[in-house]
C-alpha atoms as a PDB file:
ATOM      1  CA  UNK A   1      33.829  -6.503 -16.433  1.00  0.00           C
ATOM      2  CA  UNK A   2      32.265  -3.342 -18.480  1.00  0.00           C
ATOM      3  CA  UNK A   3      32.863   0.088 -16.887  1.00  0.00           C
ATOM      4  CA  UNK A   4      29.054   0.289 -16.630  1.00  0.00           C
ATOM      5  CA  UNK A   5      28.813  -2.738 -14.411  1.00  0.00           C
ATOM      6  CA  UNK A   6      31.433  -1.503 -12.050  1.00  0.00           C
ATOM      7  CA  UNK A   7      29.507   1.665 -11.825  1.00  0.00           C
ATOM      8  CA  UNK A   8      26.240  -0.137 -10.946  1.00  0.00           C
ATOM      9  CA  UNK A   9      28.000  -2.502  -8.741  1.00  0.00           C
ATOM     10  CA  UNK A  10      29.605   0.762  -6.386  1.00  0.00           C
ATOM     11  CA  UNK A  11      26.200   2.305  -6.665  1.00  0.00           C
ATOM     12  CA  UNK A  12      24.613  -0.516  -5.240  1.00  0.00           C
ATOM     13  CA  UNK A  13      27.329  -0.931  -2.557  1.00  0.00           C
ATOM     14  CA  UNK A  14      26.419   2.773  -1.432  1.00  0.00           C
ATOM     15  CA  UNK A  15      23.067   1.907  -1.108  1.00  0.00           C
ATOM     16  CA  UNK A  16      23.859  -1.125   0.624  1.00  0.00           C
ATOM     17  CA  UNK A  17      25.434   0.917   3.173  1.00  0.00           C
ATOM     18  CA  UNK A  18      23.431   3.932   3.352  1.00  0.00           C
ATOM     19  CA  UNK A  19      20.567   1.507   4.107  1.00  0.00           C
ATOM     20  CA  UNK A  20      22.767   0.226   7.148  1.00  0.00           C
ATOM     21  CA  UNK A  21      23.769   3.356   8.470  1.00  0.00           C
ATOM     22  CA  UNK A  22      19.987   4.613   8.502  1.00  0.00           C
ATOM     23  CA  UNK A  23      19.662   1.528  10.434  1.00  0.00           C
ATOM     24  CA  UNK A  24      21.515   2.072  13.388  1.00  0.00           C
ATOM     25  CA  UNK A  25      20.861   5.642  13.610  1.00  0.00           C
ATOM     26  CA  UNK A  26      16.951   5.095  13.590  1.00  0.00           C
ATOM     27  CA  UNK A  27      17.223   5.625  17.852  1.00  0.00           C
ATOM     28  CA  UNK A  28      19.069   9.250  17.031  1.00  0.00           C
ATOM     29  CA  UNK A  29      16.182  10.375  14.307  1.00  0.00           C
ATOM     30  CA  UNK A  30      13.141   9.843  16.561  1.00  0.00           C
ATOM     31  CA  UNK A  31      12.439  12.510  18.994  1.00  0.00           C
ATOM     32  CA  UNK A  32       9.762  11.307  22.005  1.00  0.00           C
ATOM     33  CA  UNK A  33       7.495  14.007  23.299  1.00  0.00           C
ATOM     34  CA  UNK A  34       4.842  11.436  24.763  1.00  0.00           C
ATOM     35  CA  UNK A  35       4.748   8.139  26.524  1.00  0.00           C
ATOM     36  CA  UNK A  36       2.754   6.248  24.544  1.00  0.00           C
ATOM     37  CA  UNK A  37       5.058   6.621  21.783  1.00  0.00           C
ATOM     38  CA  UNK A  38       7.279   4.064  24.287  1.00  0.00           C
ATOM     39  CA  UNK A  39       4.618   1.061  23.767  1.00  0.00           C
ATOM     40  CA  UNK A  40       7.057  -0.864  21.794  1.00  0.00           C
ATOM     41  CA  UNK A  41      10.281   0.231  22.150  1.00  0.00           C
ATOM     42  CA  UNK A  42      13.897  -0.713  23.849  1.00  0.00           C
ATOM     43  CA  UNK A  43      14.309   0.391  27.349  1.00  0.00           C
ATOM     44  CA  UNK A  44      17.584   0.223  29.417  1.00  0.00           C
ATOM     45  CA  UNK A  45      16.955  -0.781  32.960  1.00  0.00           C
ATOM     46  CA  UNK A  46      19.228  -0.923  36.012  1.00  0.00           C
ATOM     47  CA  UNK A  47      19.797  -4.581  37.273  1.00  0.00           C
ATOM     48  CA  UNK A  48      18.341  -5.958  40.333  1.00  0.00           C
ATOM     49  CA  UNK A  49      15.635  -3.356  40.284  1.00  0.00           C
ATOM     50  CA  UNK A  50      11.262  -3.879  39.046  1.00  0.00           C
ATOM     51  CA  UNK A  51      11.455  -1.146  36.599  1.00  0.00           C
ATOM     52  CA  UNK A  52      10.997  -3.406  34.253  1.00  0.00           C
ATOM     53  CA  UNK A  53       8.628  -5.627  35.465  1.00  0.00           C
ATOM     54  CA  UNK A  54       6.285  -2.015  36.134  1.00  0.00           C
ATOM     55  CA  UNK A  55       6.887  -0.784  32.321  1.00  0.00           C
ATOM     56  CA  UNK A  56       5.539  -4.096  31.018  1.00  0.00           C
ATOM     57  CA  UNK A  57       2.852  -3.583  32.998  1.00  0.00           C
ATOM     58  CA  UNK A  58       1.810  -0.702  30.738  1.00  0.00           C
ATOM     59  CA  UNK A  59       3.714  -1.331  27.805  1.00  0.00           C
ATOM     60  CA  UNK A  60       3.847  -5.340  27.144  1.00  0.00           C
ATOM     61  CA  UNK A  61       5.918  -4.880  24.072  1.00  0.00           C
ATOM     62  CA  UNK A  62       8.780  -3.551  25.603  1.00  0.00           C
ATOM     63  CA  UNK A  63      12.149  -4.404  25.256  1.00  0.00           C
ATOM     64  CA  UNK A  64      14.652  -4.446  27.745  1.00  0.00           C
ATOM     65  CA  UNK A  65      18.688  -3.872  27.866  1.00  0.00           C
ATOM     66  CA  UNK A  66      20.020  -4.359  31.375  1.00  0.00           C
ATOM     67  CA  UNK A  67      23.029  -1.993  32.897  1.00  0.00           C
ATOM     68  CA  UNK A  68      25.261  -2.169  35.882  1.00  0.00           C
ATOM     69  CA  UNK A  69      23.478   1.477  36.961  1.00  0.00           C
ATOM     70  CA  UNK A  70      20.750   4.193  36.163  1.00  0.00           C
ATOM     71  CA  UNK A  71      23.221   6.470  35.125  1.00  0.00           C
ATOM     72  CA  UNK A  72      24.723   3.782  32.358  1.00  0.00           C
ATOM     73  CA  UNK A  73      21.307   3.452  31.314  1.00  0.00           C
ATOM     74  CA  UNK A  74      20.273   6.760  30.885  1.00  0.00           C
ATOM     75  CA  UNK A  75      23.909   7.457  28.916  1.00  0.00           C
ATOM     76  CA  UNK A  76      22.951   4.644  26.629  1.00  0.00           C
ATOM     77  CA  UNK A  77      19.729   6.607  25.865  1.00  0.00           C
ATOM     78  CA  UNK A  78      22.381   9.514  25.021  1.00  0.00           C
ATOM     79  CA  UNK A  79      24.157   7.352  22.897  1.00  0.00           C
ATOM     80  CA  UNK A  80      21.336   5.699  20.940  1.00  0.00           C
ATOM     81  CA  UNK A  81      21.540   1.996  22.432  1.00  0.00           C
ATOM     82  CA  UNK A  82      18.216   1.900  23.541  1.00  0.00           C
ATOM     83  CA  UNK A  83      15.028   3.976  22.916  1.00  0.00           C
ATOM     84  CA  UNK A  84      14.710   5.247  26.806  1.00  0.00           C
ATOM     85  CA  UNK A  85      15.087   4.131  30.410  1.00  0.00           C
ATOM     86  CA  UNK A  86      13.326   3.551  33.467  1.00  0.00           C
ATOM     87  CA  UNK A  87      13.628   4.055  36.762  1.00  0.00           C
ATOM     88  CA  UNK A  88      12.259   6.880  39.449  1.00  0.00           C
ATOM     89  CA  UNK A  89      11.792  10.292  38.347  1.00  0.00           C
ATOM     90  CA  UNK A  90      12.935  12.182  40.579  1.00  0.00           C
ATOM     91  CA  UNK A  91      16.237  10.441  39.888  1.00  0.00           C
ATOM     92  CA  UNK A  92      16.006  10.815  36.315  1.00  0.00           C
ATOM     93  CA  UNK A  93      14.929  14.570  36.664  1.00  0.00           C
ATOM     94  CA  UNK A  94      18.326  14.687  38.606  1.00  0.00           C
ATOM     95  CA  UNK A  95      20.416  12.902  35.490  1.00  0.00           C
ATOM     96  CA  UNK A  96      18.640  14.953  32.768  1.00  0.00           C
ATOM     97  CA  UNK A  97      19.709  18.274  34.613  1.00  0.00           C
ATOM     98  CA  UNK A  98      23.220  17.513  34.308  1.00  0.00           C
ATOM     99  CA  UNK A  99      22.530  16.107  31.085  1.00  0.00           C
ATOM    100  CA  UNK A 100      21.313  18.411  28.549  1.00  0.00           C
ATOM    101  CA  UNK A 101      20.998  16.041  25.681  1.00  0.00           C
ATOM    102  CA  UNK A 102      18.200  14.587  27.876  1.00  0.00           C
ATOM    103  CA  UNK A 103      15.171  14.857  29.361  1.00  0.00           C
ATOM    104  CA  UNK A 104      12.306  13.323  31.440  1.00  0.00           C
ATOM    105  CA  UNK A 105       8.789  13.190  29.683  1.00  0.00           C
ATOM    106  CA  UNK A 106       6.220  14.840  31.565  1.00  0.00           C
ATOM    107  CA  UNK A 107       3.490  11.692  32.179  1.00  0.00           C
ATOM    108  CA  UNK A 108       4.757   8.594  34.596  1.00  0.00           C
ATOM    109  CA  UNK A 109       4.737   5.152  33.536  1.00  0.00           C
ATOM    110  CA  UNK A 110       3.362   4.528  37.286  1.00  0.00           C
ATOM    111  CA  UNK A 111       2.588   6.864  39.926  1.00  0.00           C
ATOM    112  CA  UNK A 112       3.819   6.638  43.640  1.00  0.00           C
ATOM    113  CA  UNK A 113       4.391   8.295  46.887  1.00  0.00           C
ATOM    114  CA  UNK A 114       7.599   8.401  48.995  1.00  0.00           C
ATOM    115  CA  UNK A 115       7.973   8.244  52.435  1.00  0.00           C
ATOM    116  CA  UNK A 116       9.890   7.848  55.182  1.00  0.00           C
ATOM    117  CA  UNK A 117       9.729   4.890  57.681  1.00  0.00           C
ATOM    118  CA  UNK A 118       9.921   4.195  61.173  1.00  0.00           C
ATOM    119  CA  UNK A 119       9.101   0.827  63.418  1.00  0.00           C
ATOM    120  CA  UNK A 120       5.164   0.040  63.051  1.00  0.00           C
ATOM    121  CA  UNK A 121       5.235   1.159  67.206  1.00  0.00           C
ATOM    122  CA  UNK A 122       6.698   4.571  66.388  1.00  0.00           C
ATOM    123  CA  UNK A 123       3.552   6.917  65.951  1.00  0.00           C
ATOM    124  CA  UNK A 124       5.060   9.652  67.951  1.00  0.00           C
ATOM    125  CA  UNK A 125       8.106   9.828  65.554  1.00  0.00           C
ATOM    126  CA  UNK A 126       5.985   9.220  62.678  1.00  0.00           C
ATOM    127  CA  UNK A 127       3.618  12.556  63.713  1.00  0.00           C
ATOM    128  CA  UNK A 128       6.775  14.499  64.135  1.00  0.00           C
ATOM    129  CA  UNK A 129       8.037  13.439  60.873  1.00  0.00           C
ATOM    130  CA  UNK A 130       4.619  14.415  59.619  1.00  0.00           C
ATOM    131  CA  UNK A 131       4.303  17.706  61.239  1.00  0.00           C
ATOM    132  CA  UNK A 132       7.746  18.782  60.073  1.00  0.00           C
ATOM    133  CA  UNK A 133       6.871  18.309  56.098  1.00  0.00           C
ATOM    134  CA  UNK A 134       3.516  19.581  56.746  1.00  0.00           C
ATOM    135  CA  UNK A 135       5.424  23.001  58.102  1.00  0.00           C
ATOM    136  CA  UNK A 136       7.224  22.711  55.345  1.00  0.00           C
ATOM    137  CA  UNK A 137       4.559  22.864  52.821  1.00  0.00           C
ATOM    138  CA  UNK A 138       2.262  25.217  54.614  1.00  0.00           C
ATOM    139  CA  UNK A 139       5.825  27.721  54.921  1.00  0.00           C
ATOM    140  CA  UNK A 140       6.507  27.851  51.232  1.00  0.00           C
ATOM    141  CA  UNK A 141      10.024  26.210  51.945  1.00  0.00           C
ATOM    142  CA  UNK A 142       8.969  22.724  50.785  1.00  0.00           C
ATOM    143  CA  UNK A 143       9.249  24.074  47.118  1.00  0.00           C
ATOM    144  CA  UNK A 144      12.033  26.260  48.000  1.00  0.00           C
ATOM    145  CA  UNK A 145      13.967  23.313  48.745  1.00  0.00           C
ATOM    146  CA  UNK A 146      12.471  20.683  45.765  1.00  0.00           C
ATOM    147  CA  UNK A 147      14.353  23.926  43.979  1.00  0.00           C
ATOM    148  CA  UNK A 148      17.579  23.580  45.325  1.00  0.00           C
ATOM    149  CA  UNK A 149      17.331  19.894  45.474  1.00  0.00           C
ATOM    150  CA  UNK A 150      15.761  19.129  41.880  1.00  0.00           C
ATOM    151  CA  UNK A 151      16.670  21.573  39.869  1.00  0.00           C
ATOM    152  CA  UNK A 152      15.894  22.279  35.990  1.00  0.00           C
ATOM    153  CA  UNK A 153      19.682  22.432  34.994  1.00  0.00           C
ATOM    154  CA  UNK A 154      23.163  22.090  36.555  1.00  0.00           C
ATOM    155  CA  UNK A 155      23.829  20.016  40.157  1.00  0.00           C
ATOM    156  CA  UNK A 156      22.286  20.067  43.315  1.00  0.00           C
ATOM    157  CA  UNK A 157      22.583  23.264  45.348  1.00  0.00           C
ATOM    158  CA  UNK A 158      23.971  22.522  49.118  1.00  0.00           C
ATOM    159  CA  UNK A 159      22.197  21.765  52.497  1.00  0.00           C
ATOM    160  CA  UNK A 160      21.468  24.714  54.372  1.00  0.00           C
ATOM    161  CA  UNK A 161      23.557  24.608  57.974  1.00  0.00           C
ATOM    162  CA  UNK A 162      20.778  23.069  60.370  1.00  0.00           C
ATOM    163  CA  UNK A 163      21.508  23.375  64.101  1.00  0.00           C
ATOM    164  CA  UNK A 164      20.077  19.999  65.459  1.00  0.00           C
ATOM    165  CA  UNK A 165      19.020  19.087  69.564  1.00  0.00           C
ATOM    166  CA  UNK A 166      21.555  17.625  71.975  1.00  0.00           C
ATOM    167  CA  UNK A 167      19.346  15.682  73.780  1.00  0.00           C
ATOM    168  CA  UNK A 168      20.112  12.225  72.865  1.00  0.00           C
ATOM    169  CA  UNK A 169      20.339  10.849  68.884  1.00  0.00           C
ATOM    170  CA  UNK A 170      18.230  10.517  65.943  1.00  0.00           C
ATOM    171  CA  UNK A 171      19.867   7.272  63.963  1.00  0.00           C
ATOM    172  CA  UNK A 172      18.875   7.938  60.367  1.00  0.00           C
ATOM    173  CA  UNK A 173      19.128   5.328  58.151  1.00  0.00           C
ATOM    174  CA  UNK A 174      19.805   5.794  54.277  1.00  0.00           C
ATOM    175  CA  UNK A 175      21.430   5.080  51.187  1.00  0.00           C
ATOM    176  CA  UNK A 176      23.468   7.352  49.599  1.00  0.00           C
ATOM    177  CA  UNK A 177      22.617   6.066  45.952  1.00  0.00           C
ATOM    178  CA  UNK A 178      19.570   7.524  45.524  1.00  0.00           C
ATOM    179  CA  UNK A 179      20.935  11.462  44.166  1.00  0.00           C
ATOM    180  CA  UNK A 180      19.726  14.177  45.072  1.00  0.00           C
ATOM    181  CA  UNK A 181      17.842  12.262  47.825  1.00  0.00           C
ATOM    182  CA  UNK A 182      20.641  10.910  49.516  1.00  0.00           C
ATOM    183  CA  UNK A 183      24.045  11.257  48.023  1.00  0.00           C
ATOM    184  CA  UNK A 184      27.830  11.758  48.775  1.00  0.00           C
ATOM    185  CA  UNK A 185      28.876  15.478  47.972  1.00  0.00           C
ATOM    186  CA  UNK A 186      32.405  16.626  46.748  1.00  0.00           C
ATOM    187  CA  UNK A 187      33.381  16.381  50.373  1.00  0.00           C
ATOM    188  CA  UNK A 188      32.554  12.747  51.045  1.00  0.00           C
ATOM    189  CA  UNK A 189      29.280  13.989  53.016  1.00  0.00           C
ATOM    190  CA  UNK A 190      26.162  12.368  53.037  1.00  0.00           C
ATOM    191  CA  UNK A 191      23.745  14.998  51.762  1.00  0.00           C
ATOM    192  CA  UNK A 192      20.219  15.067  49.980  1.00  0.00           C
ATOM    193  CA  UNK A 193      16.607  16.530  50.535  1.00  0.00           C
ATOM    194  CA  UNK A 194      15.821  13.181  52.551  1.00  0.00           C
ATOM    195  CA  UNK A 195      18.778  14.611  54.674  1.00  0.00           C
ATOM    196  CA  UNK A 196      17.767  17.809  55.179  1.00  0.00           C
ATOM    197  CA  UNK A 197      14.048  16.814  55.909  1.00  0.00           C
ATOM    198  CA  UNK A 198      15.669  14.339  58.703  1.00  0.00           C
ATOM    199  CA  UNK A 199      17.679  16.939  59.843  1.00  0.00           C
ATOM    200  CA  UNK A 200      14.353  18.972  60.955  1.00  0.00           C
ATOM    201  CA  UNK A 201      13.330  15.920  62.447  1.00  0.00           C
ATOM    202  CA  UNK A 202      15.988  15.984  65.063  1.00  0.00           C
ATOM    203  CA  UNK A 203      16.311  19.403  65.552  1.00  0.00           C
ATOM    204  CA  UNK A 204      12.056  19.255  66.253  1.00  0.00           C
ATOM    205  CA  UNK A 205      12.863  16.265  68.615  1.00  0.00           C
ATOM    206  CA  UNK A 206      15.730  18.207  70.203  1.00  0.00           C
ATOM    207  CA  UNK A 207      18.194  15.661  69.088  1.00  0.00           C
ATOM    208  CA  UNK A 208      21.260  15.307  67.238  1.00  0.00           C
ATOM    209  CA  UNK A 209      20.971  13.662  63.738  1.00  0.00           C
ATOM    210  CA  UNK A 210      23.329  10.621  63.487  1.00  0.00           C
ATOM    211  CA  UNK A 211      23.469   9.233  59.734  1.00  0.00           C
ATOM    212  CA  UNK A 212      24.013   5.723  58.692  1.00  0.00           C
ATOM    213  CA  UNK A 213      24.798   5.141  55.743  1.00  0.00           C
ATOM    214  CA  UNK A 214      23.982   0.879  54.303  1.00  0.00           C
ATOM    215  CA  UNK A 215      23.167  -0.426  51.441  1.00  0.00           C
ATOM    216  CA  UNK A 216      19.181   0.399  50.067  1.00  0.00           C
ATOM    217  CA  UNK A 217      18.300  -3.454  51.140  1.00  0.00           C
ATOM    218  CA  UNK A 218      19.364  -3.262  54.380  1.00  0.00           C
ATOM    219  CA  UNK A 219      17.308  -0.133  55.814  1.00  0.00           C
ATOM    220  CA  UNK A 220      14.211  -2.255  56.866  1.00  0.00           C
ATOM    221  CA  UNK A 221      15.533  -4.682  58.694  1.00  0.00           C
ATOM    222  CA  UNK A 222      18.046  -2.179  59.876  1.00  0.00           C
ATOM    223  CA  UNK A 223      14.982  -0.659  61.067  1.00  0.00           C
ATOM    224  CA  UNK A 224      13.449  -3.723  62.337  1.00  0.00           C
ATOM    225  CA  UNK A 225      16.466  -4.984  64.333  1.00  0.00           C
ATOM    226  CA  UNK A 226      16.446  -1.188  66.132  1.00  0.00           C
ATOM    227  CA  UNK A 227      20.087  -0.266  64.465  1.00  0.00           C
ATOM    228  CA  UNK A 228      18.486   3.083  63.462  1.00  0.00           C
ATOM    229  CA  UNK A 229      15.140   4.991  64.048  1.00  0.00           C
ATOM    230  CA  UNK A 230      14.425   6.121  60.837  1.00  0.00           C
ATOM    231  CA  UNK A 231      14.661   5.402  57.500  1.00  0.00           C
ATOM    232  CA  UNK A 232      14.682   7.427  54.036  1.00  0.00           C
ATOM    233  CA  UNK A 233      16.302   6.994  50.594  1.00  0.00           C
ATOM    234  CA  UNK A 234      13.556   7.924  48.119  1.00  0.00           C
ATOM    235  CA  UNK A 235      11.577   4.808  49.217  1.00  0.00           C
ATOM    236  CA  UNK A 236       8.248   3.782  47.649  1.00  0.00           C
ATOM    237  CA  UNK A 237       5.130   3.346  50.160  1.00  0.00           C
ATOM    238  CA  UNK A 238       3.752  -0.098  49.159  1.00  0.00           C
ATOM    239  CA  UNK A 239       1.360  -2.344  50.832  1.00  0.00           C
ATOM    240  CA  UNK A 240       4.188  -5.269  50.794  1.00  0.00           C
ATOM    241  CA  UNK A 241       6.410  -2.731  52.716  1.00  0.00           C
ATOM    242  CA  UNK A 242       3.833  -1.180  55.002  1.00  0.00           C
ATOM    243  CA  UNK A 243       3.339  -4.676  56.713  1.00  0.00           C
ATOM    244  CA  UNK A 244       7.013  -4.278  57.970  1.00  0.00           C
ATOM    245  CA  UNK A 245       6.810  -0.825  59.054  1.00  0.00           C
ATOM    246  CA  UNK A 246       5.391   2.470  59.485  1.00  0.00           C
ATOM    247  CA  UNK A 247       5.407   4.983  56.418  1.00  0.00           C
ATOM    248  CA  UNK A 248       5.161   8.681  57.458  1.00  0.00           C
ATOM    249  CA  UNK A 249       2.618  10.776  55.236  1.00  0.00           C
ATOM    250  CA  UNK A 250       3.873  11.401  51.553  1.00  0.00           C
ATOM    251  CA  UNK A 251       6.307  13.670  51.282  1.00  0.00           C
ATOM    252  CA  UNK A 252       7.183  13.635  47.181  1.00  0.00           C
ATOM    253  CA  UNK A 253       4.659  12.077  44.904  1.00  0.00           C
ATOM    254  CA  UNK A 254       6.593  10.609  41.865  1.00  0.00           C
ATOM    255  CA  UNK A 255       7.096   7.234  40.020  1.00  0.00           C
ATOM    256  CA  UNK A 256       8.816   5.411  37.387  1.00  0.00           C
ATOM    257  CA  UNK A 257       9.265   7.768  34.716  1.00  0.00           C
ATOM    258  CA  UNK A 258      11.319   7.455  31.506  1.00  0.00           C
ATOM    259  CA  UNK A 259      14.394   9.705  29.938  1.00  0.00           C
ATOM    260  CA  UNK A 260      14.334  10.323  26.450  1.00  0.00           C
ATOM    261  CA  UNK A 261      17.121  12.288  23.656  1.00  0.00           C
ATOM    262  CA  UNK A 262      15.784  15.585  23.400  1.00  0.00           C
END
């Protein structure tokens, strides 16, 4: 074999390779500033959850990888595996602070309203829960506390000491997966905006909050079968859901968003 071939043939090699490594690293080069650019690109998408089902109803080219959580999903964004991921935004706002390779683009895949929930016979609890985030709003402390709960970089900031009622319980139901909705602190305590807003609940009802904590697909019928009064964990106000109980006004207007590499 000539020197000259062997030459070409390593050149070629290179190329080979080059071509390869380009490849893979085609997630890393491009840099998403709007959601349509999503159309037809690889998601990652928590199991067990519709996120996916809701992006193809937008985007019907997507792709989907599945993972065990939203966090693994959004860290295989981070790592190039897939192009973004799905899920609620005010849980991906909460990843991307702590994560500043990330970040949430601006326009929803779908738009929705959160609420809390009580049993469809509640409407006295329901108009306290109403005129408790209305207060809110109306005081300025509604965004005071979307700061401390959501914000732009670095972790959650602490609940504020709330001095709740005596007279009797408030059994709040939630699920401490939902961050920074409803989430176990440093000091294995069940804390969160949802929290906080249930706290002023109780302490408007004169009562003392009592939290249970269950799994995100037991708080209706937890609700239903009268184990707690109230329920909250970032939940979506559907039609399906409002059959089985009885959503309080909106109280966080969000979606499914995606998180992109910055």
């Amino acid at each position: 074999m000539s020197k000259q071939f062997k030459v070409l043939i390593f050149f070629m090699f290179a190329l080979f390779l080059s071509a390869i490594v380009a490849g893979c690293s085609d997630k890393e080069k491009v840099v998403f500033t709007n959601i349509k650019q999503l159309n037809d690109k690889e998601f990652g998408i928590p199991t067990g959850t519709v996120a996916d089902k809701l992006v193809l109803s937008v985007f019907p080219n997507a792709k989907f990888q599945y993972y065990n959580s939203v966090l693994d999903a959004a860290i295989a964004v981070k790592q190039g595996k897939v192009d973004a991921a799905a899920y609620d935004e005010p849980i991906l706002r909460n990843i991307a602070a702590k994560n500043p390779g990330l970040t949430v683009l601006s326009e929803m895949i779908t738009k929705d309203d959160y609420g809390f929930a009580v049993r469809l016979e509640d409407g006295d609890l329901k108009k306290t829960i109403d005129d408790v985030v209305k207060g809110l709003k109306t005081s300025g402390d509604y965004e005071l506390m979307l700061k401390r709960w959501l914000p732009k970089e670095g972790q959650p900031k602490a609940t504020p000491l709330i001095e709740t009622g005596n007279n009797g319980s408030l059994r709040f139901g939630t699920s401490s997966v939902t961050e920074p909705f409803s989430f176990v602190d440093e000091s294995q305590k069940v804390v969160g905006m949802d929290i906080e807003i249930a706290s002023l609940v109780a302490k408007k009802l004169n009562k003392k909050l009592e939290i249970v904590n269950m799994e995100f697909g037991s708080l209706i019928p937890a609700l239903a079968s009268k184990k707690v009064d109230m329920i909250g964990a970032c939940i979506t106000i559907t039609e399906e859901r409002s059959k089985k109980v009885l959503f309080s006004s909106p109280y966080y207007t969000g979606g499914i968003a995606a998180i992109v590499k910055k």
